[in-house]
Protein backbone atom coordinates (compact mmCIF):
# COMPACT_ATOMS: atom_id res chain seq x y z
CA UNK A 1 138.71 23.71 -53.03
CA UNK A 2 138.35 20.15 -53.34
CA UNK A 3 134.49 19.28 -53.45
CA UNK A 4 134.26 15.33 -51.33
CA UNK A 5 133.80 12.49 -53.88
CA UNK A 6 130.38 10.88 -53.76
CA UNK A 7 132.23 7.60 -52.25
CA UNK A 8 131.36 5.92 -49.00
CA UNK A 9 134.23 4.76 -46.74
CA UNK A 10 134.47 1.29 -48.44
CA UNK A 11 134.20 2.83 -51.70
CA UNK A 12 137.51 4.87 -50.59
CA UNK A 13 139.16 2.36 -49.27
CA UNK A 14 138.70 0.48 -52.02
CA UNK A 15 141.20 2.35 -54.17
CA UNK A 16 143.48 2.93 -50.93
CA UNK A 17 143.71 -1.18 -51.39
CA UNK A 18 144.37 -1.10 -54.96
CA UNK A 19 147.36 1.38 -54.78
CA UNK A 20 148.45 -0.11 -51.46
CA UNK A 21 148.94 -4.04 -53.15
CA UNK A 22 150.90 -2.31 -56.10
CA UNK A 23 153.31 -0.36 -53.77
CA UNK A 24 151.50 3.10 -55.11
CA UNK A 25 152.85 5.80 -52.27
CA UNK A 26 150.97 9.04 -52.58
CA UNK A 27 149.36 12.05 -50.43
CA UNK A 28 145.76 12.20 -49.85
CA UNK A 29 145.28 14.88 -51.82
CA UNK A 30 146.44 12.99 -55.15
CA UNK A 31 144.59 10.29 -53.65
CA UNK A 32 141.36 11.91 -53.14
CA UNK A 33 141.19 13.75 -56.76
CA UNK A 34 142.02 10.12 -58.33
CA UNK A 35 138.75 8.83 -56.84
CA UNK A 36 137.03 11.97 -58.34
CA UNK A 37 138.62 11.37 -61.61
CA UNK A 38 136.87 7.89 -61.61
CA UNK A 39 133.68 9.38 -60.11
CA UNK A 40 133.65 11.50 -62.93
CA UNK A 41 134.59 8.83 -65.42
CA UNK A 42 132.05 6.71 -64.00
CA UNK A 43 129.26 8.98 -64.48
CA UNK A 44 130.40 10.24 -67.88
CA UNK A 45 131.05 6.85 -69.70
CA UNK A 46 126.58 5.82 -68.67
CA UNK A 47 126.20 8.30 -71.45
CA UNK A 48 128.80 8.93 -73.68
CA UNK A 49 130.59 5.28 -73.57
CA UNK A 50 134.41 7.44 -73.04
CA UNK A 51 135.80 3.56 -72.17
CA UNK A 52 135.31 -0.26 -71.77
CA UNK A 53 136.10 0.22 -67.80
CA UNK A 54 131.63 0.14 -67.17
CA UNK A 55 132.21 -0.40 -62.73
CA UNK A 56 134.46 1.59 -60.42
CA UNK A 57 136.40 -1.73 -60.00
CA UNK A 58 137.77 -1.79 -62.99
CA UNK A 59 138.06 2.47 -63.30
CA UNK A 60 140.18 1.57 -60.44
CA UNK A 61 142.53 -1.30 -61.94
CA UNK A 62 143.04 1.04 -64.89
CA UNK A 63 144.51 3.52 -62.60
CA UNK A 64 146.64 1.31 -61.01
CA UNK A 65 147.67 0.11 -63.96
CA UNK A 66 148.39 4.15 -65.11
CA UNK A 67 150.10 4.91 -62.13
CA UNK A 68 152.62 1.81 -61.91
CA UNK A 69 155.74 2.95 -63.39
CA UNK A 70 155.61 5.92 -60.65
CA UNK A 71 157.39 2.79 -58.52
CA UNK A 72 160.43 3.36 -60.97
CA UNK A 73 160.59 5.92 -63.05
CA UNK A 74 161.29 9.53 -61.82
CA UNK A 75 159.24 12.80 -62.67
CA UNK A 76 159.42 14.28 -65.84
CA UNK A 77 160.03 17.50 -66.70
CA UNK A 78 157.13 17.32 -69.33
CA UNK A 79 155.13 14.63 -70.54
CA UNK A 80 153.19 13.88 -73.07
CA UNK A 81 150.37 11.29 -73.49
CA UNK A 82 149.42 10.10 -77.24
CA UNK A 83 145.80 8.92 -77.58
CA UNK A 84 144.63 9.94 -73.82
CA UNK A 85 141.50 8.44 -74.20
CA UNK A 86 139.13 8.65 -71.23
CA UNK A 87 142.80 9.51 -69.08
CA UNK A 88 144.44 6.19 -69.17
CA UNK A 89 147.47 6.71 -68.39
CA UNK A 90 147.83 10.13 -69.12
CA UNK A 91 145.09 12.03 -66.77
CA UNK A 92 146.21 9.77 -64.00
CA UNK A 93 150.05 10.92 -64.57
CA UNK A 94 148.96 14.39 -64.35
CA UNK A 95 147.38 14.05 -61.07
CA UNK A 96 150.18 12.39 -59.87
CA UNK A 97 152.88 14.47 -60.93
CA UNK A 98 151.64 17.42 -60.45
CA UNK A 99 154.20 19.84 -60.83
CA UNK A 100 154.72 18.27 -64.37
CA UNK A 101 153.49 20.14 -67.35
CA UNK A 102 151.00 17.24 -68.81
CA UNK A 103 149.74 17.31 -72.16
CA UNK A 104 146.89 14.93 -73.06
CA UNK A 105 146.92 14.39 -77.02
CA UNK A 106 143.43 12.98 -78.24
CA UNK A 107 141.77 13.69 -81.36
CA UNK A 108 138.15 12.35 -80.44
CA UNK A 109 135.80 15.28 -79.63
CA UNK A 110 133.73 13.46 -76.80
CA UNK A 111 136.67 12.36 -75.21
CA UNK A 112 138.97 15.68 -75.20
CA UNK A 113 135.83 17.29 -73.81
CA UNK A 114 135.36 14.66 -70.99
CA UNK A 115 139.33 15.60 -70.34
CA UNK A 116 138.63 19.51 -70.16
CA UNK A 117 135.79 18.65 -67.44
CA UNK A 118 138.34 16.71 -65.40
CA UNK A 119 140.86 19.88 -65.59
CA UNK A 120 138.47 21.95 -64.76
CA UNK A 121 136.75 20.38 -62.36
CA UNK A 122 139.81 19.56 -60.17
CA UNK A 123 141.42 22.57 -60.79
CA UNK A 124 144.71 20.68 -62.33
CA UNK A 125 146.67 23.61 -63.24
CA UNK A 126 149.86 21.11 -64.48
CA UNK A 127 147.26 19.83 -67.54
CA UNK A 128 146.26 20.72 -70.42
CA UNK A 129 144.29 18.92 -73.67
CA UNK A 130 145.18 19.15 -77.43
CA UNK A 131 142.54 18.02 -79.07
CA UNK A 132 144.44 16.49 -82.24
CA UNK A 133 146.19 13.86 -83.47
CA UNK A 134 149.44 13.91 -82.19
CA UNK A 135 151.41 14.46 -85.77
CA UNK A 136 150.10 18.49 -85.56
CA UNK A 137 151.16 19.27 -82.42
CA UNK A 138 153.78 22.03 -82.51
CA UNK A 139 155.43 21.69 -78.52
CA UNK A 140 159.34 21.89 -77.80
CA UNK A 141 160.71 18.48 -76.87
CA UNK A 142 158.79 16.75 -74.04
CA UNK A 143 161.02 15.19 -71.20
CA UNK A 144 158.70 11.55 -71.66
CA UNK A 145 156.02 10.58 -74.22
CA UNK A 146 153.70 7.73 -72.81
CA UNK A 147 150.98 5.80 -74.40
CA UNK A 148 148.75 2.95 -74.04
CA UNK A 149 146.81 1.09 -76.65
CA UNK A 150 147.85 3.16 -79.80
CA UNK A 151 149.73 1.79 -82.12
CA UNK A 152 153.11 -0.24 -82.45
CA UNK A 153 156.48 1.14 -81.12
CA UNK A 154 158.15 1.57 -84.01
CA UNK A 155 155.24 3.89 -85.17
CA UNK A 156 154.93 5.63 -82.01
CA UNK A 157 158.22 6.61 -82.39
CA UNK A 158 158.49 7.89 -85.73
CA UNK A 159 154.61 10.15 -84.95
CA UNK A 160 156.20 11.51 -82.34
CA UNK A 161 159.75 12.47 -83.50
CA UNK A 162 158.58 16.64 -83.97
CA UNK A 163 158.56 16.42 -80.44
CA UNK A 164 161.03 14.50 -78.82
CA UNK A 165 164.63 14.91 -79.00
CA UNK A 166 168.00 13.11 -77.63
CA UNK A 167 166.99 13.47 -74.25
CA UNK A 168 163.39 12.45 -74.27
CA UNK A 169 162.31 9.03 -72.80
CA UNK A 170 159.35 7.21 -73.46
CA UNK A 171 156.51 4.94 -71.81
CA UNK A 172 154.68 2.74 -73.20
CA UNK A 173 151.72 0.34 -71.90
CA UNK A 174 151.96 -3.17 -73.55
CA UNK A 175 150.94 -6.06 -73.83
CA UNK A 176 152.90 -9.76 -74.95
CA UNK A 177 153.69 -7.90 -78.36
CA UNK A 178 156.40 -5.80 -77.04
CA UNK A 179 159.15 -8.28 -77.69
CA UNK A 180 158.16 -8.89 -81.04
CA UNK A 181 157.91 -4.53 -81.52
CA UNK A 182 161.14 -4.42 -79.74
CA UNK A 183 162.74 -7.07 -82.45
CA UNK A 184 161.24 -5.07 -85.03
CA UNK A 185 162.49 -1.90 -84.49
CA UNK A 186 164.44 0.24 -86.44
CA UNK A 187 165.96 2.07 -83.73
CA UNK A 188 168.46 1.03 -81.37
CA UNK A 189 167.01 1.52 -77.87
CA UNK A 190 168.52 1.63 -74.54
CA UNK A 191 164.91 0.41 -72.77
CA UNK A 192 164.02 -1.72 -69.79
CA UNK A 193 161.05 -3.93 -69.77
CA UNK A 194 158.77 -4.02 -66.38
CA UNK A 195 156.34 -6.46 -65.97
CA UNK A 196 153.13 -6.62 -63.74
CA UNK A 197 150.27 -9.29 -64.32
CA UNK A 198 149.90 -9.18 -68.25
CA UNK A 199 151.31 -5.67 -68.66
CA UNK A 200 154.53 -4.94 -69.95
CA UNK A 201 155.81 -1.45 -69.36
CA UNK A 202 158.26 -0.28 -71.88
CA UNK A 203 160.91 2.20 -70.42
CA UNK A 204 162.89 3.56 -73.11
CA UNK A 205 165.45 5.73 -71.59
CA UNK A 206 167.41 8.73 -73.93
């Protein structure tokens, strides 16, 4: 059972806002474990400094920011997120898809273990954590690999190649550098680029 997030009503509708202005649609269940997610988060980074997001505010523009390419992309089969971090975007993904088997890869101790809490915590059956860098994970071919904030797309690419094939797509969170990544790549890509504020989603589609 869901235990009620230590949120007044403002507090709630806070994030309600936030979703509503980016065209987020989702239940109230999804809703109501995102705002324990950031609960959690918010308690959790006083001590062990998981992220830079310090206030709920910004806990909550980072999962608006995780959740916007639900407005256009459609669920996965599997997905994998490199470099999870405190669960931007990949925790927030999870929650969201939930019948999607999620795999959050981060190598960090402190920050896999904050990850495990969240699973557990909100009984998210649909996640799980590899604690390691993403080049020794052993997983068939996910059906999308996201990322934010980890390295350049051409690299990303070639890291994740043991576990992608011909039909994976991927996600990535950037920022003004994408064109120049995209120019640089070795690959030829069939990818859309989605802009909101100063992010720049890149959809690359198999």
């Amino acid at each position: 059972m869901l235990k009620n997030p230590k949120w007044d009503i403002n507090s709630k509708m806070n994030l309600s806002q936030h979703l509503s202005k980016a065209t987020i649609i989702l239940s109230d269940e999804k809703r109501l474990k995102l705002e324990q997610f950031a609960d959690l988060l918010h308690e959790w980074n006083q001590i062990h400094n998981l992220t830079g997001a310090k206030d709920l505010e910004t806990i909550y523009e980072n999962i608006v920011d995780s959740l916007y390419p639900v407005t256009f992309i459609d669920p996965p089969a599997s997905l994998l997120d490199v470099g999870t971090g405190a669960g931007f975007p990949g925790m927030a993904l999870g929650i969201y898809f939930d019948d999607t088997e999620t795999v959050l890869c981060e190598p960090l101790n402190k920050r896999a273990s904050f990850l495990k809490f969240v699973i557990m915590e909100l009984e998210l059956k649909s996640i799980t954590v590899a604690k390691m860098r993403v080049e020794k994970l052993q997983h068939a071919p996910f059906g999308m690999i996201s990322s934010r904030a980890v390295t350049d797309t051409q690299l990303l690419l070639e890291i994740t190649d043991s576990v992608s094939d011909g039909h994976t797509q991927y996600l990535f969170y950037k920022g003004s550098q994408v064109f120049d990544e995209i120019k640089a790549s070795d690959n030829q890509l069939n990818y859309a680029i989605v802009s909101r504020d100063k992010r720049n989603y890149l959809w690359i589609r198999a």
